[in-house]
Protein backbone atom coordinates (compact mmCIF):
# COMPACT_ATOMS: atom_id res chain seq x y z
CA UNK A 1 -13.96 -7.31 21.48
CA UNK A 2 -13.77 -7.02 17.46
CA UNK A 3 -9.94 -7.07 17.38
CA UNK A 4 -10.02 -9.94 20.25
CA UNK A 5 -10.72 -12.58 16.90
CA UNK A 6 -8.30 -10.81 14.51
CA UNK A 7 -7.68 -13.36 11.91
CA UNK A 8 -3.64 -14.70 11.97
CA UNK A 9 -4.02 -14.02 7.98
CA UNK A 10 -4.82 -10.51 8.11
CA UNK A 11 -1.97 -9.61 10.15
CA UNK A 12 -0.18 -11.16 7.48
CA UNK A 13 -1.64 -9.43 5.18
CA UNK A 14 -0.98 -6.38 6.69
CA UNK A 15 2.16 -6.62 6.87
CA UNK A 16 3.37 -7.95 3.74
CA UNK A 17 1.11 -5.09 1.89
CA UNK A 18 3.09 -2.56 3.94
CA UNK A 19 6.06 -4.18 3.07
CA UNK A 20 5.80 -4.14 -0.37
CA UNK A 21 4.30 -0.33 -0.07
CA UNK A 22 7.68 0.88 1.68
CA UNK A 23 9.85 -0.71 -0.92
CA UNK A 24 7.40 1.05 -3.92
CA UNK A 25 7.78 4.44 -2.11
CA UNK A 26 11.99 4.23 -1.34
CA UNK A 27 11.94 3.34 -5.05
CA UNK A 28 9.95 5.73 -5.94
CA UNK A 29 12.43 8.68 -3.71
CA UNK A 30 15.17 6.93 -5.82
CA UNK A 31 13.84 7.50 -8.92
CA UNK A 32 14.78 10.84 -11.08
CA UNK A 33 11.63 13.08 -9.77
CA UNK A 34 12.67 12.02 -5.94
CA UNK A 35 9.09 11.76 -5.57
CA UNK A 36 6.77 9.66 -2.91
CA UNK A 37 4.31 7.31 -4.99
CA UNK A 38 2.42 5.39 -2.01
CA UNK A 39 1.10 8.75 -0.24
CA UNK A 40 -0.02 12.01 -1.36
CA UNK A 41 0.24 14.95 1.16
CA UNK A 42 3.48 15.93 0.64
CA UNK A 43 2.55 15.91 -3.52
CA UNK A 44 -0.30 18.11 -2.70
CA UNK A 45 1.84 20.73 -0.82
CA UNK A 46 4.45 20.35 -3.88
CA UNK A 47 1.63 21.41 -6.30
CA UNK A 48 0.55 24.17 -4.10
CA UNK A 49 4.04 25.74 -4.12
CA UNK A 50 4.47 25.20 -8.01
CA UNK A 51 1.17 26.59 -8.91
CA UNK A 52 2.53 29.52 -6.44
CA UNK A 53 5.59 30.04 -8.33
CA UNK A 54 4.32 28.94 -11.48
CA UNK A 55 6.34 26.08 -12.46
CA UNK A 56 3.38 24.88 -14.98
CA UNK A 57 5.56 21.43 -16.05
CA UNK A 58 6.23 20.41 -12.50
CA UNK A 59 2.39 21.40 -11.20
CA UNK A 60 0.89 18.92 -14.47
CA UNK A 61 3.25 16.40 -13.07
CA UNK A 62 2.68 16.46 -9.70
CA UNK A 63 -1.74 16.88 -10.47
CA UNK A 64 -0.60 13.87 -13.09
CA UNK A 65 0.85 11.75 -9.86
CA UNK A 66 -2.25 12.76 -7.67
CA UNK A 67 -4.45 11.69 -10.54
CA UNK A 68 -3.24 8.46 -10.81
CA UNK A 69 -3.18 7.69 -7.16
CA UNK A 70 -7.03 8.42 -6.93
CA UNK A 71 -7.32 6.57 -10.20
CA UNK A 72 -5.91 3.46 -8.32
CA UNK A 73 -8.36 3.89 -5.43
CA UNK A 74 -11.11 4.29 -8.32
CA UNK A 75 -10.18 0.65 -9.60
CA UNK A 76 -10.38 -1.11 -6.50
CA UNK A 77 -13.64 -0.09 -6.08
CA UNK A 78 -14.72 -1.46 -9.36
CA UNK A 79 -12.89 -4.45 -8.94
CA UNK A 80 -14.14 -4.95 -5.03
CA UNK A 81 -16.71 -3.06 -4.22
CA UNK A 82 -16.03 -2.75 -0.42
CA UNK A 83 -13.51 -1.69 1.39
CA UNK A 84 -14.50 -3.56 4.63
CA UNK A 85 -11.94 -6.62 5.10
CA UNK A 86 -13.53 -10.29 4.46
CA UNK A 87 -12.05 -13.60 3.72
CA UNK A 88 -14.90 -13.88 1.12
CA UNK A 89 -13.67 -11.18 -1.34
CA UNK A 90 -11.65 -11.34 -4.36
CA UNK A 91 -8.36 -9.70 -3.14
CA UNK A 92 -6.31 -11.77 -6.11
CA UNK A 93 -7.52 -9.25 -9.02
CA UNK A 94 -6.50 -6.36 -6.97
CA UNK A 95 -3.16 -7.99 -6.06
CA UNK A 96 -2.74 -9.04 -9.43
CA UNK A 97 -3.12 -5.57 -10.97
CA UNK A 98 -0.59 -3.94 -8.23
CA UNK A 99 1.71 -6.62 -9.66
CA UNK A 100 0.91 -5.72 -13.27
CA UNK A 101 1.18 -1.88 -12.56
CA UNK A 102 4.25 -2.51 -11.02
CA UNK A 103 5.82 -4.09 -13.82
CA UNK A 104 4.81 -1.74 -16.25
CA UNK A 105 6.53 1.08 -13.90
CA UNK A 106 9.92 -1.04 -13.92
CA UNK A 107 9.66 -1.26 -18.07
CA UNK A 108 8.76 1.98 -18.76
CA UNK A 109 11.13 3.85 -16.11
CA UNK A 110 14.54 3.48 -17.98
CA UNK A 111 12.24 5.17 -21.30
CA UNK A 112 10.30 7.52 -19.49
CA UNK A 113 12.02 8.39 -16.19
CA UNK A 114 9.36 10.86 -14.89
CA UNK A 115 5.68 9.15 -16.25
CA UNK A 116 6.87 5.72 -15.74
CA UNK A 117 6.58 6.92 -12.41
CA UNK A 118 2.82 7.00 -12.36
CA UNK A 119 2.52 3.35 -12.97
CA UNK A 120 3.50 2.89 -9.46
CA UNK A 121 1.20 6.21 -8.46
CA UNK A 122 -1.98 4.01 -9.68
CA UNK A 123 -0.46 0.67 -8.22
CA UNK A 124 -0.40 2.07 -4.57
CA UNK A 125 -3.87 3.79 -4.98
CA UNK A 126 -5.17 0.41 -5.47
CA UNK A 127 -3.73 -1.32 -2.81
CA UNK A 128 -4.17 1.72 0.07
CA UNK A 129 -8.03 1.24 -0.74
CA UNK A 130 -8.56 -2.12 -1.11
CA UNK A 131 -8.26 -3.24 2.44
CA UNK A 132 -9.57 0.14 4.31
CA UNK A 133 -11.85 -1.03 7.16
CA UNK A 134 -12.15 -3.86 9.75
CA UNK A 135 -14.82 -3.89 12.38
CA UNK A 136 -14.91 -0.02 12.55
CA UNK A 137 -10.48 0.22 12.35
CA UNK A 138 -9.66 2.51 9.96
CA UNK A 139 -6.44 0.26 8.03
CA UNK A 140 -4.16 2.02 5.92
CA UNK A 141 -1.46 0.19 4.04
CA UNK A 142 0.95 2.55 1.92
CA UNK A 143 1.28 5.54 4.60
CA UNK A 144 1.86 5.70 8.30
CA UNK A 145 0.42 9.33 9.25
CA UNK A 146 -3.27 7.33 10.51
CA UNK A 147 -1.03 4.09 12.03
CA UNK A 148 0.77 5.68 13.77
CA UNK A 149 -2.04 8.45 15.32
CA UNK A 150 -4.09 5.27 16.24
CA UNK A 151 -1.21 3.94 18.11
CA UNK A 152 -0.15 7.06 20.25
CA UNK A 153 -3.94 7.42 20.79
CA UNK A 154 -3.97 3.81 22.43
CA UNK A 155 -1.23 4.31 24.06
CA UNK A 156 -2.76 7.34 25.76
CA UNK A 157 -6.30 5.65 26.29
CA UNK A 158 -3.98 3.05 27.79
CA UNK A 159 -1.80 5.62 30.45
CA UNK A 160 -5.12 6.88 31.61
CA UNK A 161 -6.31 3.42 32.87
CA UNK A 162 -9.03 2.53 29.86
CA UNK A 163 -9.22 -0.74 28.33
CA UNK A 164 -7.91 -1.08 24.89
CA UNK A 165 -7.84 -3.55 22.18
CA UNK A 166 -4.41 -5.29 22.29
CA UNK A 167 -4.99 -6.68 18.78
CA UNK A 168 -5.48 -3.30 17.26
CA UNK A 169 -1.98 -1.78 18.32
CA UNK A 170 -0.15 -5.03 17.33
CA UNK A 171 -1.87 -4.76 14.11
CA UNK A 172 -0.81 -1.17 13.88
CA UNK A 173 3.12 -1.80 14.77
CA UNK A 174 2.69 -4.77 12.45
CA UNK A 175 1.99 -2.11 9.49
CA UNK A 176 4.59 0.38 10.93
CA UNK A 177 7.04 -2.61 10.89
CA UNK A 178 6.12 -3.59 7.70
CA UNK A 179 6.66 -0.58 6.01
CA UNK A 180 10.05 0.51 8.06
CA UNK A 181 11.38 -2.72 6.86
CA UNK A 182 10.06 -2.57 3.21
CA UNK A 183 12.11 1.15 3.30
CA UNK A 184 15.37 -0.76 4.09
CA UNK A 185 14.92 -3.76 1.60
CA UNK A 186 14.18 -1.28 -1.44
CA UNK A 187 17.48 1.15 -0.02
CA UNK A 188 19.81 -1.54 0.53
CA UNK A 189 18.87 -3.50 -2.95
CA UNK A 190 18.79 -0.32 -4.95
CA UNK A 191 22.48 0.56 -4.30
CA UNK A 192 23.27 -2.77 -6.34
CA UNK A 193 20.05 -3.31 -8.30
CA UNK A 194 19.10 0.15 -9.43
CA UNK A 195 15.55 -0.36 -11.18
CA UNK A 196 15.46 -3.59 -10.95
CA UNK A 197 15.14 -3.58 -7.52
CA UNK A 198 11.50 -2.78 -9.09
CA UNK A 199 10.90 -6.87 -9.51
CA UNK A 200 10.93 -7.67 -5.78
CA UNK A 201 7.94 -5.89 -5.42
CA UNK A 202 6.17 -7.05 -8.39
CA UNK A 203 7.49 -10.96 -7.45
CA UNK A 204 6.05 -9.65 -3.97
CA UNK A 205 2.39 -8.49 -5.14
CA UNK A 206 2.18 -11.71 -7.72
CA UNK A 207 3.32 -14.37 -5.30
CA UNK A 208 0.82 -12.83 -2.99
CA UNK A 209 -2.31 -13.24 -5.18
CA UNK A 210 -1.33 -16.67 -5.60
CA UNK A 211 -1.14 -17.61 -2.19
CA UNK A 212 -4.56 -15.64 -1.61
CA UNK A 213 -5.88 -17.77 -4.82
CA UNK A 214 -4.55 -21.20 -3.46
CA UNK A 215 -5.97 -20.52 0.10
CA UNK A 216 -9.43 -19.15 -0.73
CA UNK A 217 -9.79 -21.96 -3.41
CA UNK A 218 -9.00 -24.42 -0.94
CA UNK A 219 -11.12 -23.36 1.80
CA UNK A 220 -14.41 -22.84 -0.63
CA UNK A 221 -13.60 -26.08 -1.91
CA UNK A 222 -13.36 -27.62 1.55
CA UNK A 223 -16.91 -25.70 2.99
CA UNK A 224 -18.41 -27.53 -0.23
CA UNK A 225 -17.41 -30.89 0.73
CA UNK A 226 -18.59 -30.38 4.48
């Protein structure tokens, strides 16, 4: 019943935000250290093996990219407060700062190959936790291990005859979608744009908050005159 409603907006949402997530991470596998910016398992099994054969540079690195990840996650829950999706929230500071963050990454990058890095690191921690739940769906942005678990498990609720919500797997293939296609954007572009394939992205993440700004002003504005 919850995902029966799913606002048209929020599908959106989703999948421009996982958009713009697989074109940070290609980037990101482009960029000198080769190294994944919008999820952190695979950095976390990297450290492990450095710390094992004591590579000291690589392991502060790779803690340094973990850091800043969790440091992302740590803003939007300043900035938000909840992670639970509503209309009523002020998603345009988060979206704003991704946008910022971003462009600090693409300025920095051609200096500091290796820490400009992290920019991005703290950019995707703040959008993979700013939109986390709705109505009891766990909704992950900037990774695919959960979307893709949630949408084999449907589809084997589904084979054995149960009811399922529709709304919820098209929600998850939206993300899945999202982020496949943000991959191929960022890998075609970078052959031609190198770092600057960087501003798509940020022109992404800014045009974004401005849409979000335009349409919540417009609906508060209406509810006041009704």
């Amino acid at each position: 019943m919850p995902f029966q409603r799913l606002p048209n907006w929020m599908q959106l949402s989703a999948f421009l935000l996982a958009l713009n997530a697989g074109m940070v991470n290609v980037l990101g596998l482009f960029a000198l250290m080769h190294q994944s910016v919008s999820h952190m398992t695979g950095n976390v099994s990297l450290l492990a093996m450095s710390v094992l054969n004591w590579q000291p540079e690589h392991a502060i690195y790779l803690a340094l990219v973990i850091l800043c990840f969790t440091l992302g996650s740590l803003l939007s829950g300043l900035i938000l407060g909840n992670s639970q999706v509503a209309f009523g929230r002020h998603y345009g500071y988060p979206l704003s700062l991704i946008g910022i963050l971003l462009l600090l990454a693409w300025l920095s990058l051609p200096y500091f190959p290796s820490y400009g890095l992290l920019w991005a690191c703290v950019a995707m921690g703040v959008q993979n936790a700013m939109v986390s739940h709705y109505k009891g769906a766990i909704i992950r942005t900037t990774h695919l291990s959960g979307v893709l678990t949630d949408i084999g498990l449907s589809l084997g609720y589904k084979a054995r005859g149960l009811s399922i919500e529709n709304r919820r797997i098209s929600l998850h293939l939206l993300i899945f979608l999202g982020f496949l296609i943000g991959g191929l954007i960022a890998s075609y572009l970078y052959s031609y744009l190198k770092l600057h394939s960087f501003l798509i992205p940020i022109g992404l993440s800014s045009s974004m908050s401005v849409a979000y700004w335009i349409f919540y002003l417009r609906s508060t504005l209406n509810s006041h005159l009704d």
